[in-house]
Structures are given as C-alpha cells and as structure tokens.
PDB file of N, CA and C in Angstrom:
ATOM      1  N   UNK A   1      12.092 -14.789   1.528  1.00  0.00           N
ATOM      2  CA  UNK A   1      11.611 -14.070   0.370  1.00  0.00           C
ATOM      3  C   UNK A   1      12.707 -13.134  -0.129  1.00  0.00           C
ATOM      4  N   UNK A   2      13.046 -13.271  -1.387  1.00  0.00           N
ATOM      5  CA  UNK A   2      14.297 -12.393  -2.202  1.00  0.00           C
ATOM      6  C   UNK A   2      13.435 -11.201  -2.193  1.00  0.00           C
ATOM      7  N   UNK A   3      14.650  -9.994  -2.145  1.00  0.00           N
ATOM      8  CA  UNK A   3      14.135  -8.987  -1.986  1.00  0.00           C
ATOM      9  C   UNK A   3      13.707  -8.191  -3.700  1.00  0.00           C
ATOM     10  N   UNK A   4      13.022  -7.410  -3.888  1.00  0.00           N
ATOM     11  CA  UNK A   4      13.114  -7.288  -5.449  1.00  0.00           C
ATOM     12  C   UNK A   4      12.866  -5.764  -5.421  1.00  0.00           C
ATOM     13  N   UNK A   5      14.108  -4.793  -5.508  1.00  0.00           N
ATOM     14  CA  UNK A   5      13.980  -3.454  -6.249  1.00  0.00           C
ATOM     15  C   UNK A   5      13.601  -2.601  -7.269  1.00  0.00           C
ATOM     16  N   UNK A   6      12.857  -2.248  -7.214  1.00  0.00           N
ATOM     17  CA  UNK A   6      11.818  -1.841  -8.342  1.00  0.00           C
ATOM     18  C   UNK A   6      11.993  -0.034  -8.640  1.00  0.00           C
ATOM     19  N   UNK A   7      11.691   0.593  -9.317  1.00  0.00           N
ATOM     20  CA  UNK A   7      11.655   1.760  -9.388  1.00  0.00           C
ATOM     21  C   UNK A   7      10.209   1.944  -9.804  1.00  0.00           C
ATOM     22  N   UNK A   8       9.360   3.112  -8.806  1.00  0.00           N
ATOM     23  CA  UNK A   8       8.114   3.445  -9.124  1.00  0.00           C
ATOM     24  C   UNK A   8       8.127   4.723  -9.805  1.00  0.00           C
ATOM     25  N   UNK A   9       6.687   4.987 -10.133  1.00  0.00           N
ATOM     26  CA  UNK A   9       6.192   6.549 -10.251  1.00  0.00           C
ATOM     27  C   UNK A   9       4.469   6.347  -9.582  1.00  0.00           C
ATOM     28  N   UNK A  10       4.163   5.307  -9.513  1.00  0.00           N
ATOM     29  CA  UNK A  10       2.847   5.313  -8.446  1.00  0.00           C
ATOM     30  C   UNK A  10       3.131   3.863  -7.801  1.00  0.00           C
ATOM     31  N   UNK A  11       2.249   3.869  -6.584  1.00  0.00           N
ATOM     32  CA  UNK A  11       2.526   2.808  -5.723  1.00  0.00           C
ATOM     33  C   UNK A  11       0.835   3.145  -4.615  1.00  0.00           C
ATOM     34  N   UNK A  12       0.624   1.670  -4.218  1.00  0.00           N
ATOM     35  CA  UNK A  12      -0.329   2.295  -2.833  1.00  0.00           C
ATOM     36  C   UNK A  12      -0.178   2.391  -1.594  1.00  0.00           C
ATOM     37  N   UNK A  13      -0.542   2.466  -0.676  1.00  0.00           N
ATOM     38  CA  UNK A  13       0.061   2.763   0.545  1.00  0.00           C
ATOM     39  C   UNK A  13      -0.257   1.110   1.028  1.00  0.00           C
ATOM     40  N   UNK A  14      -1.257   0.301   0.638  1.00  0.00           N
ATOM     41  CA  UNK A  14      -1.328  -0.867   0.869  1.00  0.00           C
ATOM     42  C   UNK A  14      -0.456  -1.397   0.320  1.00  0.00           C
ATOM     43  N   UNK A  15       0.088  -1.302  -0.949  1.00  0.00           N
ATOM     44  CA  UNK A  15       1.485  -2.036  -1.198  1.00  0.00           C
ATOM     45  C   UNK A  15       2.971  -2.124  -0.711  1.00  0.00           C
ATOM     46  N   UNK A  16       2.838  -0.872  -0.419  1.00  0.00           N
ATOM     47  CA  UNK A  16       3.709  -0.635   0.897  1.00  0.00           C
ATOM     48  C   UNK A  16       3.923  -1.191   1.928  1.00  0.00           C
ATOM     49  N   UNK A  17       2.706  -1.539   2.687  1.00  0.00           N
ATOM     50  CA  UNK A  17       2.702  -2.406   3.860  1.00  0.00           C
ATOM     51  C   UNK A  17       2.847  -3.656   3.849  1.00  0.00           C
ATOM     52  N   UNK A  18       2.328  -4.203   2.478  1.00  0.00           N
ATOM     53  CA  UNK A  18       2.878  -5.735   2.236  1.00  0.00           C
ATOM     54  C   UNK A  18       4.378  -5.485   2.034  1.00  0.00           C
ATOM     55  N   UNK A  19       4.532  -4.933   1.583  1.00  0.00           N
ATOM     56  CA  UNK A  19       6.458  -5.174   1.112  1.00  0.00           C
ATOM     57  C   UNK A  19       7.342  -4.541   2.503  1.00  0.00           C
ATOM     58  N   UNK A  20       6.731  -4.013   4.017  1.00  0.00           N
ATOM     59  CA  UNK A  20       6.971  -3.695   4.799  1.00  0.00           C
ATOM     60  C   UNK A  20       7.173  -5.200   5.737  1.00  0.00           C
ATOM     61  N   UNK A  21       5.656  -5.511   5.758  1.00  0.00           N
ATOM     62  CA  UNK A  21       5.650  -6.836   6.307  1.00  0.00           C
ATOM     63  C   UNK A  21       6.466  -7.812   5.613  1.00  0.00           C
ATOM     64  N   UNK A  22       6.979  -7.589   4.523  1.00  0.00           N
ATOM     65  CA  UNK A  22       7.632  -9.423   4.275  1.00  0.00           C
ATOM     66  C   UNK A  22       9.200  -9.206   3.994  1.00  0.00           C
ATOM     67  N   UNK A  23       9.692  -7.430   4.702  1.00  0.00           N
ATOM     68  CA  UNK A  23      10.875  -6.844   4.952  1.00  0.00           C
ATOM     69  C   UNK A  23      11.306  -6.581   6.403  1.00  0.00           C
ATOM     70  N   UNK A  24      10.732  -5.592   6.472  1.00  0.00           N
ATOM     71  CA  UNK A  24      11.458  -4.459   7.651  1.00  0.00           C
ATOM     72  C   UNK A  24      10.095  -4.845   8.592  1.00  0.00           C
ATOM     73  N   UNK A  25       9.062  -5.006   8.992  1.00  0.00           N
ATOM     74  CA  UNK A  25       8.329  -5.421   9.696  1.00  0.00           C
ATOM     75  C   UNK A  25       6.779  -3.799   9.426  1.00  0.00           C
ATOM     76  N   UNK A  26       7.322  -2.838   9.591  1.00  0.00           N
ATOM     77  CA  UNK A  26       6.783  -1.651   9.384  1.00  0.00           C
ATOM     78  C   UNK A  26       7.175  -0.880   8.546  1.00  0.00           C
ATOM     79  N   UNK A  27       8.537  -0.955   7.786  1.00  0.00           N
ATOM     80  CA  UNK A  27       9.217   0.280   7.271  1.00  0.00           C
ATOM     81  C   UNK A  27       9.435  -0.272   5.624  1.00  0.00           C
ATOM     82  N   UNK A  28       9.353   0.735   5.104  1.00  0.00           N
ATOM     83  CA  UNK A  28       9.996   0.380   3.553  1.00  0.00           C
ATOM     84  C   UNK A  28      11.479   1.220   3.472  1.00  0.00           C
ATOM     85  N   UNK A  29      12.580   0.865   2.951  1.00  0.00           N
ATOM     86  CA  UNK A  29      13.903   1.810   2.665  1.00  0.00           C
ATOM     87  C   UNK A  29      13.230   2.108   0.991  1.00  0.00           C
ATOM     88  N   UNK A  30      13.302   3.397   0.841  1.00  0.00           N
ATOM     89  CA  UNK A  30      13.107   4.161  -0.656  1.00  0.00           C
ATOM     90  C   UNK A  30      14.459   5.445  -0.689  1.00  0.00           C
ATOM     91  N   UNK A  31      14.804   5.381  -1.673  1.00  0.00           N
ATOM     92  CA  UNK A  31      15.587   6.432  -2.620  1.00  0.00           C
ATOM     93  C   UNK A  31      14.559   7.147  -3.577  1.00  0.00           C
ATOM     94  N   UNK A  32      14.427   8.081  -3.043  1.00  0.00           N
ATOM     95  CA  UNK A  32      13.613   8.892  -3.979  1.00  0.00           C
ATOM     96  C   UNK A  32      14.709   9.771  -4.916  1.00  0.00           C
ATOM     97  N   UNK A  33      14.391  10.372  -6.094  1.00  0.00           N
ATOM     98  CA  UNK A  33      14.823  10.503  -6.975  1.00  0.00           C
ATOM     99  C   UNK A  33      13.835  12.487  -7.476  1.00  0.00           C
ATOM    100  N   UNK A  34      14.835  13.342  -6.576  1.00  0.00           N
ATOM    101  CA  UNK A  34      13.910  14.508  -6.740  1.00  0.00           C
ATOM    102  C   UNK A  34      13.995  15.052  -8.119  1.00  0.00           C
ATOM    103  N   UNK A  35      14.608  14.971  -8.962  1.00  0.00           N
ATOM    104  CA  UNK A  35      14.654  15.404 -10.385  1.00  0.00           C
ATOM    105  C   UNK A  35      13.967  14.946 -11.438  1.00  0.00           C
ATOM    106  N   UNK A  36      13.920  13.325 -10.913  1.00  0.00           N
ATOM    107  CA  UNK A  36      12.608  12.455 -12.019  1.00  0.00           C
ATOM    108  C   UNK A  36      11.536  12.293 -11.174  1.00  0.00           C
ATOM    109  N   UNK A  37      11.263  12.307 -10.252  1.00  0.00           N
ATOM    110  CA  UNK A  37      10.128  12.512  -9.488  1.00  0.00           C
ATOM    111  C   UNK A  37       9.566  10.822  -9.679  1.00  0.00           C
ATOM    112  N   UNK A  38      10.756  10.409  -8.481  1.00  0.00           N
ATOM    113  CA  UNK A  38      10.319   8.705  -9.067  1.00  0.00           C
ATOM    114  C   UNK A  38      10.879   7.699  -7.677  1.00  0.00           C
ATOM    115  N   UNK A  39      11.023   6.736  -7.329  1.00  0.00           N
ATOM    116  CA  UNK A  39      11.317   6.133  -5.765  1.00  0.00           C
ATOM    117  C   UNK A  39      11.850   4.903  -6.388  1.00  0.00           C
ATOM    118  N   UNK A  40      12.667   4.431  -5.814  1.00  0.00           N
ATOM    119  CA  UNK A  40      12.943   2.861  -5.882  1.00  0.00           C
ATOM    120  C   UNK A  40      12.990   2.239  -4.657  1.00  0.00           C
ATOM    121  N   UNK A  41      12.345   1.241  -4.108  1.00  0.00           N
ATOM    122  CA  UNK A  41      12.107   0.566  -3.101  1.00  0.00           C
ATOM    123  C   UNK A  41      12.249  -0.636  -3.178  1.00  0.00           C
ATOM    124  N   UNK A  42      11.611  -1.919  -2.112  1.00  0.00           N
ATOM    125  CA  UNK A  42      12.255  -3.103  -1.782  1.00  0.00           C
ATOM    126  C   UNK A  42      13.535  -3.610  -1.559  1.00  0.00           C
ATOM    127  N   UNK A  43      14.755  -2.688  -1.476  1.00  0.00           N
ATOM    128  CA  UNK A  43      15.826  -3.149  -1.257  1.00  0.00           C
ATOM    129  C   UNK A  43      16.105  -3.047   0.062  1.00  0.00           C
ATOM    130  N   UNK A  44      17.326  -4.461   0.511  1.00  0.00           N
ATOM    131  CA  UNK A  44      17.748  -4.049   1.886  1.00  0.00           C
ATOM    132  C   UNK A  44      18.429  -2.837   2.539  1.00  0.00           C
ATOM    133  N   UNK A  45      19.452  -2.194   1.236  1.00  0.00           N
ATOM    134  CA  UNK A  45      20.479  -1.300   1.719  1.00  0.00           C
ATOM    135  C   UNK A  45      19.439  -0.205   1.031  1.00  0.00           C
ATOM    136  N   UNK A  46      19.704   1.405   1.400  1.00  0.00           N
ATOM    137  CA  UNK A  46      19.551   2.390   0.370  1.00  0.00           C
ATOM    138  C   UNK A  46      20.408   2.378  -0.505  1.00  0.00           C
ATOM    139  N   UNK A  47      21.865   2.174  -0.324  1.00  0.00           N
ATOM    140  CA  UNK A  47      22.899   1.617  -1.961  1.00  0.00           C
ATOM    141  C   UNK A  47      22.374   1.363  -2.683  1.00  0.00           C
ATOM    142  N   UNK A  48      21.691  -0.132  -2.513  1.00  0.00           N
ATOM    143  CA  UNK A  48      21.120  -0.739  -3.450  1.00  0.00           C
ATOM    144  C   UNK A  48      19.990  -0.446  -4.438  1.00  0.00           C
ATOM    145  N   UNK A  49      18.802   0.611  -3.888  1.00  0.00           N
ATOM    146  CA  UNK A  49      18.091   1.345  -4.657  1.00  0.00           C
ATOM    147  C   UNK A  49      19.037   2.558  -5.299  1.00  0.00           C
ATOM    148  N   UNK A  50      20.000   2.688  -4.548  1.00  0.00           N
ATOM    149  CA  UNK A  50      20.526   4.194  -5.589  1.00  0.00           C
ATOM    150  C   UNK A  50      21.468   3.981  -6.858  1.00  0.00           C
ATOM    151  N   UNK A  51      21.859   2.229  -6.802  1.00  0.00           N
ATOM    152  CA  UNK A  51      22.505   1.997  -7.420  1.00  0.00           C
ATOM    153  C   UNK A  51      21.798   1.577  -8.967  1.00  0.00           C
ATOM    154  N   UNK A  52      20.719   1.338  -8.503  1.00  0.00           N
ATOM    155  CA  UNK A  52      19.459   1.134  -9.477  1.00  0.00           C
ATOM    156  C   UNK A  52      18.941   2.044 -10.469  1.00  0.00           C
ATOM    157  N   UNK A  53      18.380   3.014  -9.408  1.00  0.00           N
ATOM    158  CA  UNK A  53      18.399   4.433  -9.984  1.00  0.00           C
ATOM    159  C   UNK A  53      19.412   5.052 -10.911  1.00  0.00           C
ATOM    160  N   UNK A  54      20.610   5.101 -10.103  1.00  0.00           N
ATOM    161  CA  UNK A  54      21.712   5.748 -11.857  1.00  0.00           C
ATOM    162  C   UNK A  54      22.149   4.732 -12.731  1.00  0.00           C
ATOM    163  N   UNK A  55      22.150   3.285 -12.572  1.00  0.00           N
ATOM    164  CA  UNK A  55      21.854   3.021 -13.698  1.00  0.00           C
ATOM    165  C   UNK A  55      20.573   3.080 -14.220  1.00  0.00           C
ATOM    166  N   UNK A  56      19.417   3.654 -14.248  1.00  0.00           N
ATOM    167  CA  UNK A  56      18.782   4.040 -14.851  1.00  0.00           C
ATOM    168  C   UNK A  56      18.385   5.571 -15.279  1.00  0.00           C
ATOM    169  N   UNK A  57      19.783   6.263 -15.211  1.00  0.00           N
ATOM    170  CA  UNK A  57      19.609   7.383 -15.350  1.00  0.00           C
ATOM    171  C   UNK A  57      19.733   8.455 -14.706  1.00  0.00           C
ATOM    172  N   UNK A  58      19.430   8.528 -13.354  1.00  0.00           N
ATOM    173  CA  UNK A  58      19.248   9.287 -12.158  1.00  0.00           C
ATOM    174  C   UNK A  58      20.434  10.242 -12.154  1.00  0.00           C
ATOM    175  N   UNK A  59      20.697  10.754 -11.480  1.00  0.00           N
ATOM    176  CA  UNK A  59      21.494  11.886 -11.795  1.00  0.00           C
ATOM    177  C   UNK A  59      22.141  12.052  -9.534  1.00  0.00           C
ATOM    178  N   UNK A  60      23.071  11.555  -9.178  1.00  0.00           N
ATOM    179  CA  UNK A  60      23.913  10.846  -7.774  1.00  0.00           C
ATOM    180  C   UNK A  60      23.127  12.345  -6.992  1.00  0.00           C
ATOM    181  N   UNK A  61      23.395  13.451  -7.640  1.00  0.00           N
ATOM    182  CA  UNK A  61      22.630  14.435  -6.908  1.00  0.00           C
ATOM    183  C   UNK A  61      21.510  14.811  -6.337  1.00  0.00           C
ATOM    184  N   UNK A  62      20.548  14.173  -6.980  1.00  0.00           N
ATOM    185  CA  UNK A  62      19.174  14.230  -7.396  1.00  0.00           C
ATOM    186  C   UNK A  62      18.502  13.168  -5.974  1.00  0.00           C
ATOM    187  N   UNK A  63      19.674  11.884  -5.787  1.00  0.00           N
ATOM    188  CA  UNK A  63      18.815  10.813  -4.832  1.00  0.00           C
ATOM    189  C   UNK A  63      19.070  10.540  -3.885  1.00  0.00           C
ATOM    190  N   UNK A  64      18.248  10.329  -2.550  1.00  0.00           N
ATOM    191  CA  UNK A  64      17.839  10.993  -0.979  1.00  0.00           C
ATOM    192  C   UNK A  64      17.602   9.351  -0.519  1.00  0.00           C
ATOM    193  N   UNK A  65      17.936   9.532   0.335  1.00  0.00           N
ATOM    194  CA  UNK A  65      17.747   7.815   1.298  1.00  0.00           C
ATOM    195  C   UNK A  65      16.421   8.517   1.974  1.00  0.00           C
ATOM    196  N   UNK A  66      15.661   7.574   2.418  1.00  0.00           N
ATOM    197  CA  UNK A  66      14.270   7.780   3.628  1.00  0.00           C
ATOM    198  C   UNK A  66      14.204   6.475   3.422  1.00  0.00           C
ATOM    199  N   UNK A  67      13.387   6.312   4.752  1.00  0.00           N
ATOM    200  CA  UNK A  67      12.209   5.645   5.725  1.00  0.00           C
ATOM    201  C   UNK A  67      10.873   5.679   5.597  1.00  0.00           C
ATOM    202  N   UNK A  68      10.322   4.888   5.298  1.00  0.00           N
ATOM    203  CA  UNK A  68       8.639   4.646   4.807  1.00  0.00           C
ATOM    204  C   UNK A  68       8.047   3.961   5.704  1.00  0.00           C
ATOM    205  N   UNK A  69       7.112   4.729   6.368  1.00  0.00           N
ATOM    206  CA  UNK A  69       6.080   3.886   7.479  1.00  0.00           C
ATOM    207  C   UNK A  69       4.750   4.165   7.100  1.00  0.00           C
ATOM    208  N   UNK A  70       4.187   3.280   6.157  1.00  0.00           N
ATOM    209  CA  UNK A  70       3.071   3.188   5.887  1.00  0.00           C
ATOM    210  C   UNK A  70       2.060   3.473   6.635  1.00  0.00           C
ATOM    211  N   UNK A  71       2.295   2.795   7.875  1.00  0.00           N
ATOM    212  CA  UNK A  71       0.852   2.685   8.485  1.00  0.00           C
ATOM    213  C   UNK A  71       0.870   3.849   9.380  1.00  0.00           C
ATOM    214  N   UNK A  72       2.051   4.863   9.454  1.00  0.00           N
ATOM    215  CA  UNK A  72       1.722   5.981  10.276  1.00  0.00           C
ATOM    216  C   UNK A  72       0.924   7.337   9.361  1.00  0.00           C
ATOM    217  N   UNK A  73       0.285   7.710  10.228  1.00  0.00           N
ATOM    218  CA  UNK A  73      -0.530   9.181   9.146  1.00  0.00           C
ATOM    219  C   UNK A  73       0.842  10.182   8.273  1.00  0.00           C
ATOM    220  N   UNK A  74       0.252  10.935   7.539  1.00  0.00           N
ATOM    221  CA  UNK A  74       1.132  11.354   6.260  1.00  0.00           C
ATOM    222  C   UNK A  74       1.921  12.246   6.692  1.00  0.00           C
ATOM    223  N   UNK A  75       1.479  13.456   8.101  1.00  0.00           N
ATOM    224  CA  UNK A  75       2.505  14.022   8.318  1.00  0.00           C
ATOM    225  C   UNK A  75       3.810  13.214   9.306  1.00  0.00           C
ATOM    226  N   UNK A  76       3.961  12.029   9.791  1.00  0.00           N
ATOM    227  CA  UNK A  76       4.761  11.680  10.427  1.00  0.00           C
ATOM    228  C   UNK A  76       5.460   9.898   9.629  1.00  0.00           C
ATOM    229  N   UNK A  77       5.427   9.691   8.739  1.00  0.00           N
ATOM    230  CA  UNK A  77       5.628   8.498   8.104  1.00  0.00           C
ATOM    231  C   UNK A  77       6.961   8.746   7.129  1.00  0.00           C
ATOM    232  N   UNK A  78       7.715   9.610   7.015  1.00  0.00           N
ATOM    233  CA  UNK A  78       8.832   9.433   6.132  1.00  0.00           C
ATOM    234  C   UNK A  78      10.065  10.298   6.988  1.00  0.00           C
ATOM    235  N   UNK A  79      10.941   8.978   7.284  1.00  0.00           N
ATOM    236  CA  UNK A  79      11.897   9.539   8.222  1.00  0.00           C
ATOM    237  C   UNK A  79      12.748   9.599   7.327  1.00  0.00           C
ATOM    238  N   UNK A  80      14.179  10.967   7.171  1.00  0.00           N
ATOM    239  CA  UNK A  80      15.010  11.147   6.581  1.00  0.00           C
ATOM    240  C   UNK A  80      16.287  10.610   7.270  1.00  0.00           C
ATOM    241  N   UNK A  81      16.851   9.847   6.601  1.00  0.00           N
ATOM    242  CA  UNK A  81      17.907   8.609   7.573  1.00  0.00           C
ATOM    243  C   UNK A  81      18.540   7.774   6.898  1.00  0.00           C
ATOM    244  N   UNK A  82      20.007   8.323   6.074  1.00  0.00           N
ATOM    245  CA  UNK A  82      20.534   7.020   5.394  1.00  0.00           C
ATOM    246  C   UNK A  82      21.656   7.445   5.225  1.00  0.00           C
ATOM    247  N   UNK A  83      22.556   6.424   5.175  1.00  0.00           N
ATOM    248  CA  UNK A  83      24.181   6.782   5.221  1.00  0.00           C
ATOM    249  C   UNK A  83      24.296   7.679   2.962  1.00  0.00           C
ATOM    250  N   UNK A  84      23.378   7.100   2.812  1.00  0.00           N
ATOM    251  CA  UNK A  84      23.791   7.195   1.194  1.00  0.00           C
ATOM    252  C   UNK A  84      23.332   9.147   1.202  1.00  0.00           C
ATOM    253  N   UNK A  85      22.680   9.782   2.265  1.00  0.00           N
ATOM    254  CA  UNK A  85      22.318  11.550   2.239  1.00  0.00           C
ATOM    255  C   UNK A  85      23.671  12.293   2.953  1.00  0.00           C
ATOM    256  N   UNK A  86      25.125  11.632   2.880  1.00  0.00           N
ATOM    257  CA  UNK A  86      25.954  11.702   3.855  1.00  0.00           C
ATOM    258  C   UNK A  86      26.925  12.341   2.435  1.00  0.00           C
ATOM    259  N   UNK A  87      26.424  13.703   2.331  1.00  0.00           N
ATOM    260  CA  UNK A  87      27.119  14.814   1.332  1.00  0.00           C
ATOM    261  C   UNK A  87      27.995  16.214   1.626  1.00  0.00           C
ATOM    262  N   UNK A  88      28.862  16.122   1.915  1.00  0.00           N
ATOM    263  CA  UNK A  88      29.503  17.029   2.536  1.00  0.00           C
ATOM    264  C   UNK A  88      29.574  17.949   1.327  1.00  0.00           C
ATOM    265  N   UNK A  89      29.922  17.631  -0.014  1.00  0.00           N
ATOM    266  CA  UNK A  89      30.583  18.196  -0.999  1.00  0.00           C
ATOM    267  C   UNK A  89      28.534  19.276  -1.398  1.00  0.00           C
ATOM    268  N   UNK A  90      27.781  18.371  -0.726  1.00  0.00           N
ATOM    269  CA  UNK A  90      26.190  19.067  -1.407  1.00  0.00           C
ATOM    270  C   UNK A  90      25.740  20.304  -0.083  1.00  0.00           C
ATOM    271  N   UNK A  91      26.943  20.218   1.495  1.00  0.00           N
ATOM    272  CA  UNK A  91      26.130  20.776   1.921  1.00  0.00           C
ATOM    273  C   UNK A  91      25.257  19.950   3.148  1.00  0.00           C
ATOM    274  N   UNK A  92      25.563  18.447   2.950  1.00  0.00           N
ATOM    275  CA  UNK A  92      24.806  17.657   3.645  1.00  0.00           C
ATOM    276  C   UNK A  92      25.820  16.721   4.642  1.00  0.00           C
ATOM    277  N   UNK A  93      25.970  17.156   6.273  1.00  0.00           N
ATOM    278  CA  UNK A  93      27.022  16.279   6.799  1.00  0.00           C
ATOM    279  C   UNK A  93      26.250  15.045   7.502  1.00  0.00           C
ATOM    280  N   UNK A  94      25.181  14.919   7.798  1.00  0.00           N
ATOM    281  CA  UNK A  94      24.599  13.832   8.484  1.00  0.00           C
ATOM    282  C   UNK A  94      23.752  13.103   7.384  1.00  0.00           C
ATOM    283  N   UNK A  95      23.072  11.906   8.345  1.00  0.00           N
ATOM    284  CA  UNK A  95      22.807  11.265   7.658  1.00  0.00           C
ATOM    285  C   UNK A  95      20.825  11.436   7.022  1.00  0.00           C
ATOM    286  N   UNK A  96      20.758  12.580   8.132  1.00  0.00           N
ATOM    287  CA  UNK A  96      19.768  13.068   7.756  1.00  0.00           C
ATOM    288  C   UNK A  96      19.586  14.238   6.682  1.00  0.00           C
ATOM    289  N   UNK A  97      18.467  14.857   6.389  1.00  0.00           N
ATOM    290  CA  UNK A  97      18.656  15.738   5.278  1.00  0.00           C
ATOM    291  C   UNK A  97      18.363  17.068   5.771  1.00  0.00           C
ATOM    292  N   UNK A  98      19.090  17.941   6.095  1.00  0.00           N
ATOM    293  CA  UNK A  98      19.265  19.080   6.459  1.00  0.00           C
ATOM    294  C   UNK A  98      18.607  20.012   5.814  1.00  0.00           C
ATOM    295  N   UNK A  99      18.490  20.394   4.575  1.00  0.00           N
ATOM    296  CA  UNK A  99      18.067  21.598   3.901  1.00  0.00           C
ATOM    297  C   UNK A  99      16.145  20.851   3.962  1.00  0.00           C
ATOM    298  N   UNK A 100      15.897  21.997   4.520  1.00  0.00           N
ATOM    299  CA  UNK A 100      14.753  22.258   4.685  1.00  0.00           C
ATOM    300  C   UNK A 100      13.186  21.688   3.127  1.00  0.00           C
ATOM    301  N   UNK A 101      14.276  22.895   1.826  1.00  0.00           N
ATOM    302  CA  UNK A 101      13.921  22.723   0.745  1.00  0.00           C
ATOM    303  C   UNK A 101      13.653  21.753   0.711  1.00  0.00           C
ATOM    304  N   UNK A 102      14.559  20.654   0.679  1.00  0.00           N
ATOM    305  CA  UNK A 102      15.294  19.279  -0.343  1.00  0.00           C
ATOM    306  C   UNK A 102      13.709  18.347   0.646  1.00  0.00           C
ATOM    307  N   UNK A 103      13.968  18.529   1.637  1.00  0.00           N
ATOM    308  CA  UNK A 103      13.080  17.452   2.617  1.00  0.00           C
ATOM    309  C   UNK A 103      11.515  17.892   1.839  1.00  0.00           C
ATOM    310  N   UNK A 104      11.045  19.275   2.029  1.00  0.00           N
ATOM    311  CA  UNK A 104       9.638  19.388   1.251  1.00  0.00           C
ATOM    312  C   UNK A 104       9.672  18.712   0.065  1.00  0.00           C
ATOM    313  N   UNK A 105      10.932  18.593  -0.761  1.00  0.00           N
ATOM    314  CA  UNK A 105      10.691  17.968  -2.185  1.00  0.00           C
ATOM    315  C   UNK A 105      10.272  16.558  -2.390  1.00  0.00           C
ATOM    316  N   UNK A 106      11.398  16.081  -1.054  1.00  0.00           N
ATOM    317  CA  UNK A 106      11.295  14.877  -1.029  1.00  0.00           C
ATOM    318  C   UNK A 106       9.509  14.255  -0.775  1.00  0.00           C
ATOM    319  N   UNK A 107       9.036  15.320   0.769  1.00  0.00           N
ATOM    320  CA  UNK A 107       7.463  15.158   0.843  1.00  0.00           C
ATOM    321  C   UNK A 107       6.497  14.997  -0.244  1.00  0.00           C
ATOM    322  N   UNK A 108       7.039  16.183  -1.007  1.00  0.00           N
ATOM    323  CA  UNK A 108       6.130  15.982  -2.104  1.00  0.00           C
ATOM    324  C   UNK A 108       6.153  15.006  -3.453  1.00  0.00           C
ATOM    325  N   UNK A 109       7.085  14.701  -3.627  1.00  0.00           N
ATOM    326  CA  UNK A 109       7.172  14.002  -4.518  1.00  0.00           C
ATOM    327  C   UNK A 109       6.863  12.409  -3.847  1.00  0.00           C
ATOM    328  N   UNK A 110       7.144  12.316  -2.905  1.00  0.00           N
ATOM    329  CA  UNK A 110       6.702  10.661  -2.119  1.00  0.00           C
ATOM    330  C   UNK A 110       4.510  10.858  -2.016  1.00  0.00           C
ATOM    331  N   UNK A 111       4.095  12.042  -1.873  1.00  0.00           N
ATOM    332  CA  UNK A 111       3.263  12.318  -1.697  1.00  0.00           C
ATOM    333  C   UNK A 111       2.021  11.615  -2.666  1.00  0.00           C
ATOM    334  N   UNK A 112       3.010  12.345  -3.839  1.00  0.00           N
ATOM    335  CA  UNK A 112       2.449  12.398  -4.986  1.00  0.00           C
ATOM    336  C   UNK A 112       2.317  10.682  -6.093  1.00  0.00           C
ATOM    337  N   UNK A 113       3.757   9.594  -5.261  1.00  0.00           N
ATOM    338  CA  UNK A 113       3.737   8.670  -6.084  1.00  0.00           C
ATOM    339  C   UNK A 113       2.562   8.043  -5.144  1.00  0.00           C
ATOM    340  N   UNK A 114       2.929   8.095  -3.299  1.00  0.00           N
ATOM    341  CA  UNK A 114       2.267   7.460  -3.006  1.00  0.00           C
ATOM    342  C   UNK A 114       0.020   7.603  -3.273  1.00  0.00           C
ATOM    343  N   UNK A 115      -0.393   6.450  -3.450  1.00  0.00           N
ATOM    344  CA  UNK A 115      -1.719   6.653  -3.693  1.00  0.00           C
ATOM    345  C   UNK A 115      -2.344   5.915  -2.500  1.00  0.00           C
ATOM    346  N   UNK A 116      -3.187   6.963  -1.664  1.00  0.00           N
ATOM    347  CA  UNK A 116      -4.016   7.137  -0.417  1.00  0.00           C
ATOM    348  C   UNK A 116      -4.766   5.761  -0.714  1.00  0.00           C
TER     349      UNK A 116
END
C-alpha cells in the first residue's frame, strides 16, 4: 500500500489506527504545524510531511516531528521523537522537544484536530 501524505485540521482517532495498521503497525509519524494549527500524516519519513507542509505554506519554524499512538489513552500517546526537531539554531539539540511550552502546544493542537 503507497503511502499518501495528507495535511489535516480534523481527523479521528479511528482513522488513525487504520493508517497505523496499514503503516507502522501502532504508530502514525505526524508533523504538526504549531502556527496553523494543522498535522500532516501518512508519510514514512517526518521529512516527508514537513516537506509538504512548507510547500504549503508552513513556516520551517513552526513544524515538530511526533509519534501517534492511537490506541494508547490521551495522556500517554504522542511521543516527541524526530530527527527533523534537531534545532540547535531554535534552542532544540535532541531529537526530542525540549521546551516545555512548544510540547503543550504541540498537545494541544494534536488534541484539538484529533476527534475522540
């Protein structure tokens, strides 16, 4: 199955899990997009959603690699983990997301596309 990158602003958590299962087995890779308050998912790499994203606008600052595990409950399902959050020049040396802020934004805005 070709993979197909999409950019959301709502999604369900059941759609998630299908595009988990016929990917990553459990996980979705998303680039969320904290300035448009928007995700692009189904891709193999996080590159590949971020590359999506500014060409559509996005702004290189603005977009965060994570980990989507649907089927785990809401406080433990979005792991911060991608070579593309690897910003020295933002403040950010790993591949995780350090600033505290940036991670709530990210919560909330994944919160908010995702629908329970």
């Amino acid at each position: 199955m070709e993979n197909k990158i999409e950019i959301v602003k709502s999604i369900t958590r059941e759609t998630l899990r299908e595009i988990a299962k016929n990917q990553f087995g459990d996980m979705v890779k998303a680039v969320v997009d904290v300035g448009r308050t928007l995700m692009a998912i189904g891709g193999e790499l996080h590159a590949d959603e971020e590359a999506l994203l500014l060409e559509d606008g996005s702004r290189q600052a603005d977009l965060w690699g994570i980990n989507v595990y649907p089927a785990k409950p809401s406080d433990d399902w979005i792991v911060f983990d991608s070579v593309i959050n690897v910003r020295p020049s933002q403040g950010n040396r790993s591949r995780g997301i350090e600033d505290t802020a940036v991670r709530a934004r990210i919560m909330e805005v994944v919160g908010n596309i995702v629908q329970r």
